[in-house]
Protein backbone atom coordinates (compact mmCIF):
# COMPACT_ATOMS: atom_id res chain seq x y z
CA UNK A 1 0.00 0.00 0.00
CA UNK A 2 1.96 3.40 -1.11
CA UNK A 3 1.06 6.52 0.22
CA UNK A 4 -1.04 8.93 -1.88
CA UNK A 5 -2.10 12.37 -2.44
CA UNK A 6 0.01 13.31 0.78
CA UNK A 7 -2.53 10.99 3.10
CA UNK A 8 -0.70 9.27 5.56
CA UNK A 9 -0.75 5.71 5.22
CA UNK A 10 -2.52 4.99 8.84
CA UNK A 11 -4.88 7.70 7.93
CA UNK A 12 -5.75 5.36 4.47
CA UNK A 13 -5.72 2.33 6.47
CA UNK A 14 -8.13 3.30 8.89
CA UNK A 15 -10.22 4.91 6.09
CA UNK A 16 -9.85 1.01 4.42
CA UNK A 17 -11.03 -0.84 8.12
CA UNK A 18 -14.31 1.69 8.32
CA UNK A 19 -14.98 0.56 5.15
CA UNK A 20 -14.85 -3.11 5.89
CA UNK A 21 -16.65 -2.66 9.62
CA UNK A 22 -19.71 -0.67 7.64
CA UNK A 23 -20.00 -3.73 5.11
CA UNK A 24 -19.68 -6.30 7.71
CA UNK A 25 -16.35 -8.23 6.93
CA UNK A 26 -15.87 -8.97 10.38
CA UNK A 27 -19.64 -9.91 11.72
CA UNK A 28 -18.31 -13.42 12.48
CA UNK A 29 -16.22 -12.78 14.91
CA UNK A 30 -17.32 -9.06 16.19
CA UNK A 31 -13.46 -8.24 16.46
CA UNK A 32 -10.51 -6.59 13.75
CA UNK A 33 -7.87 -9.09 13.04
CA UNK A 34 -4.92 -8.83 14.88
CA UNK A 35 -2.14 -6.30 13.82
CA UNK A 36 0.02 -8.50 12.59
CA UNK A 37 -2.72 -9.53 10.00
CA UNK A 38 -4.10 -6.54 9.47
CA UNK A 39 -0.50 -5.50 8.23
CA UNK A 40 0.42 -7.89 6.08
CA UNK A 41 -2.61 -7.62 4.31
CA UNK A 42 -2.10 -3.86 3.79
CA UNK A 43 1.76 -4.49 3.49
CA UNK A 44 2.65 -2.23 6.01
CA UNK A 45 4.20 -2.37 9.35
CA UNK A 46 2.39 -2.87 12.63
CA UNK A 47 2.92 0.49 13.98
CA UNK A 48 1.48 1.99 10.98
CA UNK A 49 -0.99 -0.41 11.91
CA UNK A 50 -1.18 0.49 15.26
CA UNK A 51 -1.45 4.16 14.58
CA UNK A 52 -4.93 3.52 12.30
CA UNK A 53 -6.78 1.42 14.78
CA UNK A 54 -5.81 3.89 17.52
CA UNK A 55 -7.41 6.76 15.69
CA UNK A 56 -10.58 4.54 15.02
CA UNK A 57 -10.71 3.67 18.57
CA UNK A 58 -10.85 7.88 19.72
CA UNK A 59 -13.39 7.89 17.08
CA UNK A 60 -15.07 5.05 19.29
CA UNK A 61 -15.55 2.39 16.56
CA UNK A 62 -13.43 0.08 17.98
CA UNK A 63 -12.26 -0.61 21.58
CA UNK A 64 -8.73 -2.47 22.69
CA UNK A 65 -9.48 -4.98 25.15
CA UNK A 66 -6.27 -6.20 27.11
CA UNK A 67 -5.32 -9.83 26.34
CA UNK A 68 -8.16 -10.04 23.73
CA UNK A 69 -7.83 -8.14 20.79
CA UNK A 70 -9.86 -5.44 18.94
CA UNK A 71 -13.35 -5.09 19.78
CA UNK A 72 -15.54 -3.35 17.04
CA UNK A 73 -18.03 -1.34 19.21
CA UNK A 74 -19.81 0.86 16.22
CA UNK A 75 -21.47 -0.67 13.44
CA UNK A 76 -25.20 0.05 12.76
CA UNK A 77 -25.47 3.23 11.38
CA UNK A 78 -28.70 5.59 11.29
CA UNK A 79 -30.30 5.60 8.30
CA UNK A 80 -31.36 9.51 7.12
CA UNK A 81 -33.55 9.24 4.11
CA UNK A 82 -33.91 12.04 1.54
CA UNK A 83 -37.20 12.80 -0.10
CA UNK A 84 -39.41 15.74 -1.07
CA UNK A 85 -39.86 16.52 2.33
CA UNK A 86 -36.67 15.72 4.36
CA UNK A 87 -36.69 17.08 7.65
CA UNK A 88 -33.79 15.96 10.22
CA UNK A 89 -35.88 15.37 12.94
CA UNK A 90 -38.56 12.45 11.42
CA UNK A 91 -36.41 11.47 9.37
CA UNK A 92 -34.21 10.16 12.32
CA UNK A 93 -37.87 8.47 13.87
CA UNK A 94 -37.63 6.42 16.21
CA UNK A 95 -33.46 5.60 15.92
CA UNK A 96 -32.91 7.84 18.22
CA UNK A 97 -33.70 8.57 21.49
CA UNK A 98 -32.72 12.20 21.96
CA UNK A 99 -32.23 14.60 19.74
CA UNK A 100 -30.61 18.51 19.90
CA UNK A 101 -29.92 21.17 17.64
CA UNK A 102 -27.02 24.04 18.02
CA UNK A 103 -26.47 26.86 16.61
CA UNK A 104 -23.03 27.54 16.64
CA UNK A 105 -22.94 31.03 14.83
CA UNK A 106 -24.76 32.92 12.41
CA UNK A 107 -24.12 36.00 10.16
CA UNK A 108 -25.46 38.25 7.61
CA UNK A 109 -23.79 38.28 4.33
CA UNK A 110 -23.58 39.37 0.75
CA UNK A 111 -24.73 36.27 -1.73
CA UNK A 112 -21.81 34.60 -4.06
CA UNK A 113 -22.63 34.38 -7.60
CA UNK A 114 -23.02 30.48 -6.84
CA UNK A 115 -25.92 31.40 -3.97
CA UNK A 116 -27.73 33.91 -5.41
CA UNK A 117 -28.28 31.39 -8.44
CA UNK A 118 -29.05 29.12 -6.14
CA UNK A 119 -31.49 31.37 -4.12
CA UNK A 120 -33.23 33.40 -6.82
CA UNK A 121 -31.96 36.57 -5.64
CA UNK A 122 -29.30 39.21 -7.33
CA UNK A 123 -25.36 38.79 -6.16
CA UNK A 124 -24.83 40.75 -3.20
CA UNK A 125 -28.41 40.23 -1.97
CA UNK A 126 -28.31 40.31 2.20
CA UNK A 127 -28.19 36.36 3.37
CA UNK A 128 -28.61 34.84 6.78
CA UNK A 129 -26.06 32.11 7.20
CA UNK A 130 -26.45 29.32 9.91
CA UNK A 131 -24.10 27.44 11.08
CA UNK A 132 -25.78 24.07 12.97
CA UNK A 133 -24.38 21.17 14.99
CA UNK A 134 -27.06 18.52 15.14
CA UNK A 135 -26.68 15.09 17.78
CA UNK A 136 -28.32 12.07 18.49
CA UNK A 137 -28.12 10.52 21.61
CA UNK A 138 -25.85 13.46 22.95
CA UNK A 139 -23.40 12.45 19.88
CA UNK A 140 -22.61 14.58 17.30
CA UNK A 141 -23.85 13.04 13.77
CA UNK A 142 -24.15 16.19 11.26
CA UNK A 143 -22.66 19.59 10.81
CA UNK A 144 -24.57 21.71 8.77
CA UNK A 145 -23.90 25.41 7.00
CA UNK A 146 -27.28 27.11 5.77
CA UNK A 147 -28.28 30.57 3.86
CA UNK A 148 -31.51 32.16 3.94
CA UNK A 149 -32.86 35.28 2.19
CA UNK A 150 -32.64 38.05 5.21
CA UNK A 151 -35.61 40.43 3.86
CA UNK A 152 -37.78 37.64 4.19
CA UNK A 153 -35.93 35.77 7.26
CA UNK A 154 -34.22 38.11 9.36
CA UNK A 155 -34.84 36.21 12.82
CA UNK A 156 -33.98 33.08 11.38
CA UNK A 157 -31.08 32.67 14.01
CA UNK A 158 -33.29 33.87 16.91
CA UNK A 159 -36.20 31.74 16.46
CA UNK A 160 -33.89 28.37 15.61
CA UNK A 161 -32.25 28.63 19.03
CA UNK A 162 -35.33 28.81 20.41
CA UNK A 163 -36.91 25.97 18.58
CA UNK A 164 -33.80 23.55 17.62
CA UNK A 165 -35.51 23.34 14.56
CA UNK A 166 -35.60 24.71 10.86
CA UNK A 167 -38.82 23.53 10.31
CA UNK A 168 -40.27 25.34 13.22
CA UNK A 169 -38.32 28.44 12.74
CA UNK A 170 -39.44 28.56 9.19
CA UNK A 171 -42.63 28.54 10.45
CA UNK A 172 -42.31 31.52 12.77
CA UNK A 173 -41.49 33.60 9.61
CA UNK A 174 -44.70 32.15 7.40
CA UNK A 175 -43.30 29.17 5.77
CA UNK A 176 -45.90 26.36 6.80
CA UNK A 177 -44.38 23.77 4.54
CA UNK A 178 -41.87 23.30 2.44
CA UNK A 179 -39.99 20.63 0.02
CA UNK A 180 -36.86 19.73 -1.35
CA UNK A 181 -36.16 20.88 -4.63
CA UNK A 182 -32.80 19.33 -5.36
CA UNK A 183 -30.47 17.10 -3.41
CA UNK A 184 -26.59 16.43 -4.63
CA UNK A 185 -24.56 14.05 -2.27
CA UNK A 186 -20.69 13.57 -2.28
CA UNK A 187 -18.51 12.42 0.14
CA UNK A 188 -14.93 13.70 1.12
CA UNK A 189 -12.34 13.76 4.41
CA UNK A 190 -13.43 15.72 6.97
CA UNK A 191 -11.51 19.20 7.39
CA UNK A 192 -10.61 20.53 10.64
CA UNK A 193 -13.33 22.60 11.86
CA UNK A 194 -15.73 19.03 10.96
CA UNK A 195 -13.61 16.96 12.54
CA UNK A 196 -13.36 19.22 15.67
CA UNK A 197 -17.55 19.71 15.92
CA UNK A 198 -18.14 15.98 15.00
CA UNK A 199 -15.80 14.83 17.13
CA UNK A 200 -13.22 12.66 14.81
CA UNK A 201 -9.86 11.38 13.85
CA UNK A 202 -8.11 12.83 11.24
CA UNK A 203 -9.17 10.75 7.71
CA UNK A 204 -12.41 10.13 8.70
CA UNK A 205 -14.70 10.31 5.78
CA UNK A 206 -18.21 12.86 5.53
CA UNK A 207 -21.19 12.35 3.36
CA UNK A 208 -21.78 15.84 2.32
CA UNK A 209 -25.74 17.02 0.82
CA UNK A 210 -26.19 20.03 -0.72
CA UNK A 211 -29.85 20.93 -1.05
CA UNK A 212 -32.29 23.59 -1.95
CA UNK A 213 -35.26 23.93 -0.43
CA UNK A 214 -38.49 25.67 -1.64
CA UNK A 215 -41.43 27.11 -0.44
CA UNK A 216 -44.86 25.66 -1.74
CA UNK A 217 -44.71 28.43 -4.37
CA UNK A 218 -41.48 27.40 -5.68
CA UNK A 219 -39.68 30.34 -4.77
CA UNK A 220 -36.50 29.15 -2.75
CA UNK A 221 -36.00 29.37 0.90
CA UNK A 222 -32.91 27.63 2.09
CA UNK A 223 -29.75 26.18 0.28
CA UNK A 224 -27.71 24.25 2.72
CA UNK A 225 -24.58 21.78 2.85
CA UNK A 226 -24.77 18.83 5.58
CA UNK A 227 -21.79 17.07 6.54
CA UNK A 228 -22.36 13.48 8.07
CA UNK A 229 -19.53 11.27 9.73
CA UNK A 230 -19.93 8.32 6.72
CA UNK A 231 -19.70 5.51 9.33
CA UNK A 232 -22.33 6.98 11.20
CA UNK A 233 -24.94 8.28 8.56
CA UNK A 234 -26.67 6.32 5.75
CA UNK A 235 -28.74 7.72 3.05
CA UNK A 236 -31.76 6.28 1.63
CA UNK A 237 -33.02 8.38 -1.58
CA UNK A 238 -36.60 8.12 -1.55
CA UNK A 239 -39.27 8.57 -4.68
């Protein structure tokens, strides 16, 4: 296994054993291989080894049990599906027991080219942005970056911290209901302010949506980008 595009080889490794733990290549026994084996198949050494199961272990995927081995402790992963009316909250159902929304910031600012096509408006147009922190079960399982029109949703910020939710703040400013006009998903390494707020290892891998919402007029109302920990998230793409 060489090292490429200036990842470090543990960081690959550990992006190869996710991978496998997700698909269920070690169901039989519930454990990782030893090190040993686990470097010889990726033709490494066992501290390189070493270094990729420790950073899937602060992750909590997998837990080192004394005299034992590797224990994998994180497999099942929610399943979020997207559809014409996604909404975090039902969408999670009954998976969860708890669930919290943050805001973590939130500014006004002129629209990009690239927003204001995506929002209908003219370049420079006045734009809430929201930056959100959503967990389940007091874990962290999406980061989230939204922009809003300001004229018509100027207390955007205000009324999500007091809700925890888009859908209810939306509300607050008129929008009863609302559906998903578009949906793209790609998937990437998490960069360091994601990997702070989600609460991972360097190398861990996001599913990333970007979507545009619309108001039952058509006229748009939201275009955000969610970033999900991939071996924590699923999406199911609904008709």
């Amino acid at each position: 296994m060489r090292k490429k595009n200036g990842v470090a080889l543990w960081r690959q490794i550990a992006d190869r054993i996710r991978t496998a733990i997700a698909a269920g290549e070690y169901d039989g026994t519930g454990m990782l291989p030893s090190e040993m084996v686990l470097a010889e198949r990726f033709g490494v050494n066992r501290h390189t080894v070493r270094g990729a199961i420790a950073a899937l272990a602060d992750e909590g995927i997998v837990q080192a049990l004394q005299g034992r081995g590797t224990l994998i402790t994180r497999k099942d992963r929610l399943n979020f599906p997207i559809s014409k009316r996604t909404r975090f909250t039902t969408g999670l159902g009954d998976q969860a027991r708890e669930m919290e929304g943050l805001l973590l910031a939130h500014s006004l600012e002129g629209a990009t080219t690239a927003l204001a096509d995506k929002l209908n408006v003219a370049p420079g147009t006045p734009l809430i942005r929201l930056e959100l922190l959503r967990k389940v079960d007091q874990k962290p399982v999406s980061r989230s970056t939204s922009w809003f029109p300001a004229e018509r949703f100027g207390g955007i910020a205000t009324d999500y911290e007091d809700t925890g939710s888009i859908t209810e703040a939306l509300k607050r400013s008129g929008v009863e209901d609302y559906v998903r006009a578009s949906t793209i998903v790609s998937a990437r390494h998490a960069e360091a302010d994601d990997l702070a707020d989600l609460e991972l290892s360097p190398g861990a891998i996001l599913l990333v949506s970007d979507s545009l919402n619309v108001d039952m007029d058509g006229q748009p109302i939201q275009f955000g980008t969610s970033r999900f920990p991939a071996d924590v998230v699923q999406f199911t793409v609904e008709n």
